[in-house]
C-alpha atoms as a PDB file:
ATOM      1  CA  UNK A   1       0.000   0.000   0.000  1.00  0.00           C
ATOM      2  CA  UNK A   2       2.368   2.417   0.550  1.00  0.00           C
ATOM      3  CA  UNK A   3       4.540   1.779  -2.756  1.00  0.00           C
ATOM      4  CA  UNK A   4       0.909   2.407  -3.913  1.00  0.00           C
ATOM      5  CA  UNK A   5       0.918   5.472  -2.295  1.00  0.00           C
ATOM      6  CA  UNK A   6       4.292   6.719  -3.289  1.00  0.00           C
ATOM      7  CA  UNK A   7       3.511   6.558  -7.044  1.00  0.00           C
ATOM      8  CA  UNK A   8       0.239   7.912  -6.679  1.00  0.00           C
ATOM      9  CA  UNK A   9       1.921  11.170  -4.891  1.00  0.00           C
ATOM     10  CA  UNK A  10       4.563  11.134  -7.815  1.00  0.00           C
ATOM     11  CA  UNK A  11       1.865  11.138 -10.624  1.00  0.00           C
ATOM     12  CA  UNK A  12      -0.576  13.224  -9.682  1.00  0.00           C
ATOM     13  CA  UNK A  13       0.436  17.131  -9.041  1.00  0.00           C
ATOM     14  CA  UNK A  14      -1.002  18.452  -5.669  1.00  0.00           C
ATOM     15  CA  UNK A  15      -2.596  21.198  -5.902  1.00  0.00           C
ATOM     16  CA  UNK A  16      -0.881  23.004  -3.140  1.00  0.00           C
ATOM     17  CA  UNK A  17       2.491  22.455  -5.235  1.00  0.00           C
ATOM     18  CA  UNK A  18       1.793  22.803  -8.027  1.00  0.00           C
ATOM     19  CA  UNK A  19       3.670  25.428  -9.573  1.00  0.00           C
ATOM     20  CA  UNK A  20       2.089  27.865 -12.048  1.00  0.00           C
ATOM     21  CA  UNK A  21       4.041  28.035 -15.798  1.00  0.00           C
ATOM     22  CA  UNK A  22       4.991  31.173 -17.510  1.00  0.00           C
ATOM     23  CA  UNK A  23       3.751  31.687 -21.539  1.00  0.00           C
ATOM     24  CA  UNK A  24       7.100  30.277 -22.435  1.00  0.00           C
ATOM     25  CA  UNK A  25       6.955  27.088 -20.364  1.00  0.00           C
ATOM     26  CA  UNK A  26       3.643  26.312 -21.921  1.00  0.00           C
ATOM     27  CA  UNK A  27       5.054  26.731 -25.856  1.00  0.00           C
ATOM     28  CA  UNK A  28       8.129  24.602 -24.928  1.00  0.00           C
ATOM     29  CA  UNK A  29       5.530  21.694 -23.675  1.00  0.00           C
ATOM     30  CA  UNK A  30       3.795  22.693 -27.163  1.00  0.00           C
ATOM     31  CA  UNK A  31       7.118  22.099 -28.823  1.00  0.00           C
ATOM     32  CA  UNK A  32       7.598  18.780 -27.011  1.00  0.00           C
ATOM     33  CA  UNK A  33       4.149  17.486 -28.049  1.00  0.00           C
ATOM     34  CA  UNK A  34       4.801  18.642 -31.657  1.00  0.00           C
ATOM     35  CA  UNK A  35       8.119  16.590 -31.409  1.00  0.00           C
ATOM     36  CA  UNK A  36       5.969  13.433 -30.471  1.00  0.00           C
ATOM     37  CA  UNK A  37       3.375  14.156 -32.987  1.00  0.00           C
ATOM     38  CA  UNK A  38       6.281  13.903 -35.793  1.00  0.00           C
ATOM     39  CA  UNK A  39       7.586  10.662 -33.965  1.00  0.00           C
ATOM     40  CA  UNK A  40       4.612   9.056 -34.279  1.00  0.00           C
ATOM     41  CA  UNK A  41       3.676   9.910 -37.641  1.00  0.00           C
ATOM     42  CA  UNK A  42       7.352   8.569 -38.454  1.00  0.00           C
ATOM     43  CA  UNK A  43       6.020   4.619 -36.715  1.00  0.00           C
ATOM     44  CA  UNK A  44       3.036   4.921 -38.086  1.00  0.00           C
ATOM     45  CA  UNK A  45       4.031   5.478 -41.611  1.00  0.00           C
ATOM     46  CA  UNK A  46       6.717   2.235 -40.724  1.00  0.00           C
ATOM     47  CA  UNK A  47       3.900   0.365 -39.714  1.00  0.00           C
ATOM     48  CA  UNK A  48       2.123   0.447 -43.001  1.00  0.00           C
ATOM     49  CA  UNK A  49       0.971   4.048 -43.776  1.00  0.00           C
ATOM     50  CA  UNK A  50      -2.938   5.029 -43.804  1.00  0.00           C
ATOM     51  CA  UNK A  51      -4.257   4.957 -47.013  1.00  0.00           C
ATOM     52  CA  UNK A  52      -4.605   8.941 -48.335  1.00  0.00           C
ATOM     53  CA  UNK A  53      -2.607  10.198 -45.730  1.00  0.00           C
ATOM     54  CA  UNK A  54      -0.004  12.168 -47.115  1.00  0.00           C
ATOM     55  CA  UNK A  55       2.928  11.224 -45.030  1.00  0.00           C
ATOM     56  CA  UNK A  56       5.038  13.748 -46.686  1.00  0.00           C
ATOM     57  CA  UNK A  57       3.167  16.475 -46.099  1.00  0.00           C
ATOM     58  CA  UNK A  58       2.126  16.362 -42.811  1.00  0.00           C
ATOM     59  CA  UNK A  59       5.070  15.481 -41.782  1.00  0.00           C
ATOM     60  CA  UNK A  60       6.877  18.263 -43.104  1.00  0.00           C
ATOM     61  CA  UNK A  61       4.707  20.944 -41.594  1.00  0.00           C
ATOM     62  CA  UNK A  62       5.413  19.359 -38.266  1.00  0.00           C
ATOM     63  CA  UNK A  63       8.899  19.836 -38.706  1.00  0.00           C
ATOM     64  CA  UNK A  64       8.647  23.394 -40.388  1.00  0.00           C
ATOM     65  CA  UNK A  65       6.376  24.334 -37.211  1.00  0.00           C
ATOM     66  CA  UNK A  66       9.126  22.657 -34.529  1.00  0.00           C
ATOM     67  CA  UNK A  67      11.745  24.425 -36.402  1.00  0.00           C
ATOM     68  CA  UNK A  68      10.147  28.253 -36.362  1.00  0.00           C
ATOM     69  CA  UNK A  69       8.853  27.341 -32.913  1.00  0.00           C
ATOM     70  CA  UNK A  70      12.412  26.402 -31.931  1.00  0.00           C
ATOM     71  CA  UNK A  71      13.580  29.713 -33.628  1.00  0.00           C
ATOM     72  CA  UNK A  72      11.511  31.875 -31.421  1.00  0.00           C
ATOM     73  CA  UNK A  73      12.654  30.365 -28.093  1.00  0.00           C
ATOM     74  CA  UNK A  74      16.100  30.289 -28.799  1.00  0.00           C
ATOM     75  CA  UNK A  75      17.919  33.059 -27.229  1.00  0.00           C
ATOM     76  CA  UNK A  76      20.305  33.342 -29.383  1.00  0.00           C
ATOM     77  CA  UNK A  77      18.097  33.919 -32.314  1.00  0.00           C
ATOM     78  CA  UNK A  78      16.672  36.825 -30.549  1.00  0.00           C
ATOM     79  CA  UNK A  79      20.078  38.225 -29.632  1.00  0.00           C
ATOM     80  CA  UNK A  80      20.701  38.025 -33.168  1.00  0.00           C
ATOM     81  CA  UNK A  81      17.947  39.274 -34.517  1.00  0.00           C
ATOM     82  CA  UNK A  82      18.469  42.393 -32.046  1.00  0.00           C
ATOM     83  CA  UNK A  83      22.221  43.327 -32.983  1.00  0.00           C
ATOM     84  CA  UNK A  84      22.172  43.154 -36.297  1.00  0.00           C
ATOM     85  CA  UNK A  85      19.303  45.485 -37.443  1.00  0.00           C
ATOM     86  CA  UNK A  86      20.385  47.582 -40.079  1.00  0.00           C
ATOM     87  CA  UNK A  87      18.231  50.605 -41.517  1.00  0.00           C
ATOM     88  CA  UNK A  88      18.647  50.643 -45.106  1.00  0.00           C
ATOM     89  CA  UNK A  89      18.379  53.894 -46.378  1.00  0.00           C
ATOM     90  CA  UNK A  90      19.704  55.645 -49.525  1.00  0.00           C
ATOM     91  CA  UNK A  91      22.764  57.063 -47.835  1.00  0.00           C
ATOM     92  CA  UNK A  92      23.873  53.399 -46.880  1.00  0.00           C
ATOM     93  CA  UNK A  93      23.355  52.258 -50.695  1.00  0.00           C
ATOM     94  CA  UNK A  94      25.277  55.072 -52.337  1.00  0.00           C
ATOM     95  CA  UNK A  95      28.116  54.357 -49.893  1.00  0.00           C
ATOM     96  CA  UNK A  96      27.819  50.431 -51.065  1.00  0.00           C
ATOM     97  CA  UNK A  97      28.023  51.681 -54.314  1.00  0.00           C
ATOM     98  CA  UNK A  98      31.218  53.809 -53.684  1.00  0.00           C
ATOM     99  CA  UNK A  99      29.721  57.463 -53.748  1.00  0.00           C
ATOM    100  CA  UNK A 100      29.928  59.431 -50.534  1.00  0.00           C
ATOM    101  CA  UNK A 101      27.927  62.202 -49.343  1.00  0.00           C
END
């Protein structure tokens, strides 16, 4: 009974500890589920494919969507995407081209 117990308390969250997640937390448990999603498409095509279910397709929006959703949490990305801003304005093409002002 109380190895019973134990995994009960393990399994299912109390609600006096449960801990509240932030917007973030909740698209990186999106992200996870979206990596699953693509795993299991993956067997089941293995297993014998669905007849007119495109595989391909679906399959490839699942990793297009992991791979922008991966984008936007990286930190780095946004780091990146932060420093190197450029304003493109006439004065910076006519010094491309060799002409200064």
């Amino acid at each position: 009974m109380k190895k019973l117990m134990l995994v009960l308390a393990l399994v299912l969250p109390s609600t006096a500890g449960a801990l509240e997640l932030s917007a973030e937390d909740y698209l990186r448990l999106s992200l996870q589920k979206l990596k699953e999603a693509k795993l299991y498409a993956e067997k089941s095509k293995e297993a014998g494919r669905v007849k007119g279910f495109n595989y391909q397709l679906y399959i490839g929006y699942l990793e297009r969507t992991i791979e922008n959703l991966e984008k936007a949490l990286s930190r780095k990305e946004r780091e990146y995407d932060d420093y190197y801003r450029l304003k493109v304005d006439s004065d910076l093409l006519l010094k491309d081209l060799g002409e200064r002002k």
